[in-house]
Protein backbone atom coordinates (compact mmCIF):
# COMPACT_ATOMS: atom_id res chain seq x y z
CA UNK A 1 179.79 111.63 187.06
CA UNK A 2 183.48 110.76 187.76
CA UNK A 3 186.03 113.32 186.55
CA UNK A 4 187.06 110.35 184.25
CA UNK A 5 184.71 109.23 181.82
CA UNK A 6 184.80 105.45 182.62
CA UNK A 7 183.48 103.06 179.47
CA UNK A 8 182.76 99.22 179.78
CA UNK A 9 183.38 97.56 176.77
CA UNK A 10 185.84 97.34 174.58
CA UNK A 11 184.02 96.95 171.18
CA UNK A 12 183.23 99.73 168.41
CA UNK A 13 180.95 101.70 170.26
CA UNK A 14 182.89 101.78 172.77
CA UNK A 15 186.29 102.31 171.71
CA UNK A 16 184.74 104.96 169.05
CA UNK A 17 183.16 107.10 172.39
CA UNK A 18 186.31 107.01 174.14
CA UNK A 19 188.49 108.15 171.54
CA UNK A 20 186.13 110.94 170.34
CA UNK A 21 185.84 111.77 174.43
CA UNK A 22 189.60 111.73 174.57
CA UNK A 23 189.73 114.13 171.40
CA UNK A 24 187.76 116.45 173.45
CA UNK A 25 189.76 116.55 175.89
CA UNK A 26 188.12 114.56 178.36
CA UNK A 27 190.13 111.52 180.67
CA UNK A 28 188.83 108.21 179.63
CA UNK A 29 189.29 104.83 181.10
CA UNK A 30 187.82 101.52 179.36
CA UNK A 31 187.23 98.00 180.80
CA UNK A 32 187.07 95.09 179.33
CA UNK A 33 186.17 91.24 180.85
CA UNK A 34 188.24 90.13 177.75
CA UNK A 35 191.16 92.45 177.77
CA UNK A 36 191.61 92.73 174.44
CA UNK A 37 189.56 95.07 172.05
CA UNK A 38 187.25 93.10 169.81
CA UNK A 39 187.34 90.10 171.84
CA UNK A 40 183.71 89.28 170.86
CA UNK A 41 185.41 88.48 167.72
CA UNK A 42 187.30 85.97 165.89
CA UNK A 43 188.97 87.79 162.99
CA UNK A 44 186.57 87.03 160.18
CA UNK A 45 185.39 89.40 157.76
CA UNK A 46 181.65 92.05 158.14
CA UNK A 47 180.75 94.51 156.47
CA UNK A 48 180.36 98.42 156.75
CA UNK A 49 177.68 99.45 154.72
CA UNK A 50 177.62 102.41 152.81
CA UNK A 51 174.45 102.31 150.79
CA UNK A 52 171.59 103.43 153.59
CA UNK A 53 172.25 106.89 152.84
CA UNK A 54 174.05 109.65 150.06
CA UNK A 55 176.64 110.14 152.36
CA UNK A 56 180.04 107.48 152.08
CA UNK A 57 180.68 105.68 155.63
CA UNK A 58 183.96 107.08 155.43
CA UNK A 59 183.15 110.86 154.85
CA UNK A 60 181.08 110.49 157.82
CA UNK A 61 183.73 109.05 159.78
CA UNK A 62 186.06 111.85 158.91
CA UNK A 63 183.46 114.29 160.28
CA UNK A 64 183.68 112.40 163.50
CA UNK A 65 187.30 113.14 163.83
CA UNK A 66 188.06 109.32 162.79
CA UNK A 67 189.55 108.05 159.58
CA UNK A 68 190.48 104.12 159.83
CA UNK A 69 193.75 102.99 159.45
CA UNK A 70 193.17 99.06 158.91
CA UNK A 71 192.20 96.40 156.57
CA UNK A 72 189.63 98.54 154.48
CA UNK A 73 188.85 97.25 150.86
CA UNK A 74 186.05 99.14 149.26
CA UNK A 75 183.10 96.54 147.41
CA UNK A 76 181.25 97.45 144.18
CA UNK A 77 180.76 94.27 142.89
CA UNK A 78 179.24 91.06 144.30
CA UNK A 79 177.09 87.68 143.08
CA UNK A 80 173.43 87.69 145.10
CA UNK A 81 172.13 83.65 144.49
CA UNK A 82 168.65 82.78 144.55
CA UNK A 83 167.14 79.58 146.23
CA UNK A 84 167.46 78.12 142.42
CA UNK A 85 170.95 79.23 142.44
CA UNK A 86 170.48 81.69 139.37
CA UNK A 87 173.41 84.24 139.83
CA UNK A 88 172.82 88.01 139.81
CA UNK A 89 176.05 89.81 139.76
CA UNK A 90 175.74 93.36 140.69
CA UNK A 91 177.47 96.83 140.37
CA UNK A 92 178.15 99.89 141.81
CA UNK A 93 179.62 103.38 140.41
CA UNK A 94 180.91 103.91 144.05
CA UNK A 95 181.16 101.37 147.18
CA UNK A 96 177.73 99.82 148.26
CA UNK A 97 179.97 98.83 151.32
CA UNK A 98 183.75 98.88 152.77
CA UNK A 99 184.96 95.26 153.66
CA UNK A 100 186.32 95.10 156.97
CA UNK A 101 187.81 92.78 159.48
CA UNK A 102 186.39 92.17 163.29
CA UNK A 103 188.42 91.19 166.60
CA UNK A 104 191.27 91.98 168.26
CA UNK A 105 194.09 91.18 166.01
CA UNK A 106 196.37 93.19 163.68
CA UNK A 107 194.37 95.05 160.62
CA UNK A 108 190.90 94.84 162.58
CA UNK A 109 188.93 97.44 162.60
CA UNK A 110 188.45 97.07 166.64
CA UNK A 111 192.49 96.52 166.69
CA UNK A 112 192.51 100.16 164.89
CA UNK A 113 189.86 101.77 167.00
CA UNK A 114 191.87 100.58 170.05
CA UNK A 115 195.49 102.39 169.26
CA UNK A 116 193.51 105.47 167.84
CA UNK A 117 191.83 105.52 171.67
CA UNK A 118 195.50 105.21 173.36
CA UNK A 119 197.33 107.63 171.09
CA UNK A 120 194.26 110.13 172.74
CA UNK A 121 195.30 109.20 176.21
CA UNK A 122 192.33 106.80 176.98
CA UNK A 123 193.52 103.84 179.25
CA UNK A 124 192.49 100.83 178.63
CA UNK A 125 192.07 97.30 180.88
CA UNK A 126 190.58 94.40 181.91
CA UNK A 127 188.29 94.28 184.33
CA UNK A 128 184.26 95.06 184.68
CA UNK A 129 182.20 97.31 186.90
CA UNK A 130 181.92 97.30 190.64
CA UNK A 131 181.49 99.58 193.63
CA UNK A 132 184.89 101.53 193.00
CA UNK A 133 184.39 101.35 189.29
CA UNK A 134 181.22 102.23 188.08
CA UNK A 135 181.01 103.16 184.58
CA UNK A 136 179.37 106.22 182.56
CA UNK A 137 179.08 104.03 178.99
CA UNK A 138 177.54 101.14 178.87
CA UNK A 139 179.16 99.26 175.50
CA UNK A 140 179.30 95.55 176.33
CA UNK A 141 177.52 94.62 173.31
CA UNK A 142 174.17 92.21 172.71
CA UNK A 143 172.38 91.40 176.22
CA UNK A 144 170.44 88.76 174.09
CA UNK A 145 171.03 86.65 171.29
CA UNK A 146 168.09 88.07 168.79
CA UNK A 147 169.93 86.84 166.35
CA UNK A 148 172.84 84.05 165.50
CA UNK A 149 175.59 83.94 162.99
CA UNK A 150 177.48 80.85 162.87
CA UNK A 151 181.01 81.83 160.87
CA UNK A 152 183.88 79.31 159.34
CA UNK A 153 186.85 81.57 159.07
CA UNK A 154 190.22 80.73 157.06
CA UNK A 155 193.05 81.13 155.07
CA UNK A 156 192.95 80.50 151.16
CA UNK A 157 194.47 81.04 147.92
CA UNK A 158 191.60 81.30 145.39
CA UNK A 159 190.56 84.52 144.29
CA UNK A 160 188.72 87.39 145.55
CA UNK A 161 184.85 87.16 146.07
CA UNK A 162 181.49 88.30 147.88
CA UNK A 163 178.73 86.05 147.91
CA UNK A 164 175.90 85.85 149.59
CA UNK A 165 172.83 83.26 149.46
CA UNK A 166 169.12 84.11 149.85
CA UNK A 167 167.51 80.19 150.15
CA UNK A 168 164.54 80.34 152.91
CA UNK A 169 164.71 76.83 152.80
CA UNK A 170 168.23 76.69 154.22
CA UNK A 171 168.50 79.62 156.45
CA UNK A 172 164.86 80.92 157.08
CA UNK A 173 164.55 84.84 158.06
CA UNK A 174 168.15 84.84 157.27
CA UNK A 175 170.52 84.70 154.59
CA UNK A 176 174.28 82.52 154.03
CA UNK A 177 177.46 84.36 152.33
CA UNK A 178 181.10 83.43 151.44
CA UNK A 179 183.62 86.56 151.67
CA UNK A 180 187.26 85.99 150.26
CA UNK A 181 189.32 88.63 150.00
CA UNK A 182 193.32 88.66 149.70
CA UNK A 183 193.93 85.24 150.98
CA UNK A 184 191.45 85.51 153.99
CA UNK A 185 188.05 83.98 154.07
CA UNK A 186 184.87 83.68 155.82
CA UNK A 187 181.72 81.96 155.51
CA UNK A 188 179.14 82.52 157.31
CA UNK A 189 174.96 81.34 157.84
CA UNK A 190 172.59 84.16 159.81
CA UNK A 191 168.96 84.03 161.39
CA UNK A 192 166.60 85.76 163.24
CA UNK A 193 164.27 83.31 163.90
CA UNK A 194 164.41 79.53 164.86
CA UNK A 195 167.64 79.90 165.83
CA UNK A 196 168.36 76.78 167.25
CA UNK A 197 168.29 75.01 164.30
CA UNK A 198 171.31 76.93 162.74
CA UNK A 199 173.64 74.81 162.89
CA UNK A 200 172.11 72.00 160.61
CA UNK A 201 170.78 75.00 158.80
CA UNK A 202 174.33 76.24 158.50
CA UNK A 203 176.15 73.42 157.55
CA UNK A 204 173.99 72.61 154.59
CA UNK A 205 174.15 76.41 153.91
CA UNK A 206 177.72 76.44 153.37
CA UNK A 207 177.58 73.18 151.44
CA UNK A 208 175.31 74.64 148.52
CA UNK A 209 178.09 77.70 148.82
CA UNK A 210 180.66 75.80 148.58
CA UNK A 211 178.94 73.47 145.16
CA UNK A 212 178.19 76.87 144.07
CA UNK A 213 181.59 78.64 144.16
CA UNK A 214 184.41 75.49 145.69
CA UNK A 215 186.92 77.37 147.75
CA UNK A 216 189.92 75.44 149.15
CA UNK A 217 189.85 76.40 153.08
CA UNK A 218 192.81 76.50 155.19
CA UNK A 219 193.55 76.89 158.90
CA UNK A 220 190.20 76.67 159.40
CA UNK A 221 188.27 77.75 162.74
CA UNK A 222 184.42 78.23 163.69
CA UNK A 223 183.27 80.85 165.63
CA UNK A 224 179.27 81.95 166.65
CA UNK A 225 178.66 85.68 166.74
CA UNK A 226 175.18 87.31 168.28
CA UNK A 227 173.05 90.22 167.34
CA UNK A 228 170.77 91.58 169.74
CA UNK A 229 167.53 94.26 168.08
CA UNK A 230 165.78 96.80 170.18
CA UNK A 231 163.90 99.92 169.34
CA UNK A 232 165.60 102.93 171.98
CA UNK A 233 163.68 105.84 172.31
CA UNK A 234 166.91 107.32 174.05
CA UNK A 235 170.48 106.29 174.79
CA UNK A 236 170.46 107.12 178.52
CA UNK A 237 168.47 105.06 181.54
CA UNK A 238 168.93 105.47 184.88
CA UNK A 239 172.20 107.39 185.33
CA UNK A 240 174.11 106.11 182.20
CA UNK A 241 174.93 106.01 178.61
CA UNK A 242 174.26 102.71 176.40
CA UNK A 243 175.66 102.89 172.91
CA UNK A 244 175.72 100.03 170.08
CA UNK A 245 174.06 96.99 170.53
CA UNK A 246 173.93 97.67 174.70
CA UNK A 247 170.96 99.73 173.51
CA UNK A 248 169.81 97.32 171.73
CA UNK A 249 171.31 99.32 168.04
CA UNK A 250 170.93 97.17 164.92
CA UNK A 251 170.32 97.08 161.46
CA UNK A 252 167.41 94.68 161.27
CA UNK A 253 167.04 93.66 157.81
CA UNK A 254 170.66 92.51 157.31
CA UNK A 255 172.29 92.70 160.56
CA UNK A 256 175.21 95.08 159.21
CA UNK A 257 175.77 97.54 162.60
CA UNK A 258 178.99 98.75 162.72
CA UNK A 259 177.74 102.11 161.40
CA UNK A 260 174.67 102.83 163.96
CA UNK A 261 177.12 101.07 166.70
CA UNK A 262 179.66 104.28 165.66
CA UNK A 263 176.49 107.16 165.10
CA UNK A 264 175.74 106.11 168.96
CA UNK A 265 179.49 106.81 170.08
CA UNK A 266 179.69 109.77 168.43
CA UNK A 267 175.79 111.40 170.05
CA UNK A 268 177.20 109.61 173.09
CA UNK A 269 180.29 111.75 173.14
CA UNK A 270 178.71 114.97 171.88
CA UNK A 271 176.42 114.88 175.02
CA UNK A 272 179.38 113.91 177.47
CA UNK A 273 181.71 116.17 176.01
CA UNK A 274 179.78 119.38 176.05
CA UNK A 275 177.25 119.89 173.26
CA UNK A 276 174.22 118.14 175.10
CA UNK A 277 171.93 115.20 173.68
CA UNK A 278 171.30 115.93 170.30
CA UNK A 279 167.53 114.41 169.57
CA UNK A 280 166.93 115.33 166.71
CA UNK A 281 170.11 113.61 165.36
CA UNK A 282 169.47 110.38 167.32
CA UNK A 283 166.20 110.42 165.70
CA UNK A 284 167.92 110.81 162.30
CA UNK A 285 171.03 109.21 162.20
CA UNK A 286 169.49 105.55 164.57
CA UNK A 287 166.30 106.11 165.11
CA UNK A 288 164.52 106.33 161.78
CA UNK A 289 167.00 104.37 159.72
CA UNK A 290 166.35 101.41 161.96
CA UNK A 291 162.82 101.60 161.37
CA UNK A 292 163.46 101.90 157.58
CA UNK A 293 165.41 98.41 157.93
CA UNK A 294 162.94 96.88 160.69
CA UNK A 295 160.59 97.40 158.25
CA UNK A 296 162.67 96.21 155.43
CA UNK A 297 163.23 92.72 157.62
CA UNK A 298 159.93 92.56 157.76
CA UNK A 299 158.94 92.49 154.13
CA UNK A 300 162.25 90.06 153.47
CA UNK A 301 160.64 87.51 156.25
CA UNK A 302 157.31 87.32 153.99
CA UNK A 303 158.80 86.99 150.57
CA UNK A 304 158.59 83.69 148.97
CA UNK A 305 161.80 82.54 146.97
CA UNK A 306 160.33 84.05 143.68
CA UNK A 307 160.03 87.36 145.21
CA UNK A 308 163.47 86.98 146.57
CA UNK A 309 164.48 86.17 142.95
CA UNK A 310 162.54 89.14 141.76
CA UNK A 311 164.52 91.64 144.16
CA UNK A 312 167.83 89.90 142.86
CA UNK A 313 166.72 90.89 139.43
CA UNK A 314 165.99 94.49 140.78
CA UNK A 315 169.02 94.98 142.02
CA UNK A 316 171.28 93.46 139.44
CA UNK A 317 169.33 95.68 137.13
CA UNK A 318 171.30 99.63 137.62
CA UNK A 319 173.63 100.44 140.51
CA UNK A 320 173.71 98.57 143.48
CA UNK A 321 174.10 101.08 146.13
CA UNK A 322 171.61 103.54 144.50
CA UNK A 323 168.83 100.86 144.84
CA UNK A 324 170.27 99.90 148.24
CA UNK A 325 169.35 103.50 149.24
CA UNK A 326 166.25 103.43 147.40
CA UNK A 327 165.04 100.40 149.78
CA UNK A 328 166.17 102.31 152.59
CA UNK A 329 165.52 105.58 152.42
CA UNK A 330 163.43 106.69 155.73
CA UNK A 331 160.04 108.36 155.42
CA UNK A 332 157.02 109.18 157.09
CA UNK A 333 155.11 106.57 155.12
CA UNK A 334 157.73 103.88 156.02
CA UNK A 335 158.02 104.77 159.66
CA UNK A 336 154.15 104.32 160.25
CA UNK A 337 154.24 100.62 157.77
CA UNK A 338 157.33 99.75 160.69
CA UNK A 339 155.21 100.61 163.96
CA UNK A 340 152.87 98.74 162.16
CA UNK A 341 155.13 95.82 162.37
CA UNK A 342 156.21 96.22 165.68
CA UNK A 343 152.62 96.18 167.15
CA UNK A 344 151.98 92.98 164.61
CA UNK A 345 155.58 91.34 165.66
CA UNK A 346 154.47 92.24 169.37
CA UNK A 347 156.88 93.08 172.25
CA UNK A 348 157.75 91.04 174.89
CA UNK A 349 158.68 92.68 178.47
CA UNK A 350 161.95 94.52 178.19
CA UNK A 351 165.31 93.03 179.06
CA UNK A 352 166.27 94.90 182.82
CA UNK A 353 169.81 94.27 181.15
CA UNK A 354 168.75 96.89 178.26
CA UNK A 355 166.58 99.94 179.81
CA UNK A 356 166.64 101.75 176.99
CA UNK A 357 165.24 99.30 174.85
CA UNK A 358 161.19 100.13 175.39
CA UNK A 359 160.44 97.55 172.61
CA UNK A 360 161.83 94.38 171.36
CA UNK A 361 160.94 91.45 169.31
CA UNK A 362 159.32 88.18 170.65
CA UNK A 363 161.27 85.19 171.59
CA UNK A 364 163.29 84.30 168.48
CA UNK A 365 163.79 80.82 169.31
């Protein structure tokens, strides 16, 4: 290894290593092909969960040695629609998840991640790897497209809202929502399979959205966002670190990342920066919850609509994030049910792009 800690990609897991490397103490450089942090990104809204687990996102963040400073707005309220379009509002005594923004622009969470990085000294470029710059972190994001999200994002005076649609007849294995939150919107449409047809699949997605709550849409722009799922045993293959979706790191029953993307910075960082590879916590804080949601995509891909209804009703029925973490919570039982599923879902070779990915899921197509 370089005396400099050298990170390609300028994205969450990223950014988060090479400002917790640069807390250390360490010299960090990060490259780019966009330039820009977040460049993935369009601006539109995601989400940070914060009901997988007692602890709140942000507590754990703190621990880290990072407290955001952008766009932030805590959620404990939302409307889940069925494929009959009943409405289940639900409820949380604390946040079942912090709204955030994506992308490089002002009040995005990557935007945020970036200054934190250079106020630690980390230097940050455009450029990629090559012979006389060959980086430690791997952090480039999804090698694949496992999954699709096509996004409208816009401006908007109606009110605040978070929506989201469960119809298997318009997006099947996924789900559509409609986020508006102090004049900003975004509406998205997400699969996992048959992924080529989401654009039809989208458009009438965002039409029964749309009939369901209208929403007067300004400044409009579209943008397509992929998710790539793997199973890592490790975060380190042949000489070099891979952390967020590089490694293949995903939530699989929803898609919502950001957090695993930041765990892998941080276990990224500890072993870099001194303290070793912590195993144990990889198999903790990735490992086992993404088995906990690869098996919870699993069960969502074989409910019917009236089970989907049913789970609406569930959830609407005592505090959101409480029976969030309920649905998550790992355990030994649950981890055997998910290799289950992964010997049932099969795996296909894995991507030479991702070597620490041992298993994925077949073609998604």
């Amino acid at each position: 290894m370089t005396d400099t800690i050298r990170v390609l990609g300028a994205g969450v897991s990223g950014l988060g290593a090479a400002a917790l490397l640069a807390g250390r103490g360490h010299a960090v450089e990060v490259r780019d092909r966009r330039g820009v942090a977040g460049g993935r990104f369009a601006g539109g809204f995601q989400i940070l969960e914060n009901g997988s687990g007692p602890q709140d996102v942000l507590d754990e963040l703190a621990g880290m040695g990072l407290e955001p400073a952008c766009e932030l707005t805590p959620l404990d309220q939302a409307v889940l629609l069925d494929a009959d379009r009943n409405r289940y509002e639900v409820h949380s005594r604390k946040p079942y998840a912090y709204l955030i923004r994506r992308g490089g622009g002002e009040g995005t969470l990557d935007a945020w991640l970036a200054a934190e990085a250079r106020r630690r000294g980390v230097r940050i470029e455009a450029g990629t790897s090559g012979d006389d710059w060959i980086p430690d972190i791997i952090a480039t994001g999804p090698a694949r497209a496992d999954g699709v999200a096509r996004e409208v994002i816009f401006t908007t005076p109606d009110p605040d809202r978070i929506v989201v649609l469960f119809d298997p007849a318009l997006t099947p294995t996924g789900y559509s929502y409609l986020f508006i939150h102090d004049g900003k919107g975004t509406m998205g449409a997400a699969q996992v399979r048959g992924i080529r047809r989401l654009r039809g699949n989208a458009r009438r997605a965002f039409a029964a959205l749309l009939d369901a709550f209208p929403a007067r849409m300004e400044d409009v722009h579209e943008h397509v966002q992929f998710m790539s799922f793997g199973a890592p045993r490790t975060l380190r293959a042949q000489g070099r670190w891979y952390a967020g979706e590089a490694a293949g790191i995903q939530d699989y029953l929803f898609g919502l990342g950001n957090r695993l993307a930041l765990r892998s910075a941080r276990l990224i960082a500890g072993a870099l920066g001194g303290e070793g590879w912590d195993a144990a916590g990889y198999e903790r804080q990735v490992w086992e919850p993404m088995l906990a949601s690869m098996l919870g995509r699993a069960a969502f891909e074989l409910a019917g609509a009236g089970t989907v209804s049913r789970l609406c009703r569930w959830l609407a029925g005592g505090d959101f994030r409480q029976r969030l973490i309920a649905l998550q919570r790992p355990s030994a039982g649950r981890r055997v049910l998910a290799r289950i599923v992964m010997a049932v879902w099969g795996s296909r070779r894995p991507d030479p792009r991702v070597p620490v990915a041992a298993w994925s899921r077949g073609s998604s197509r």
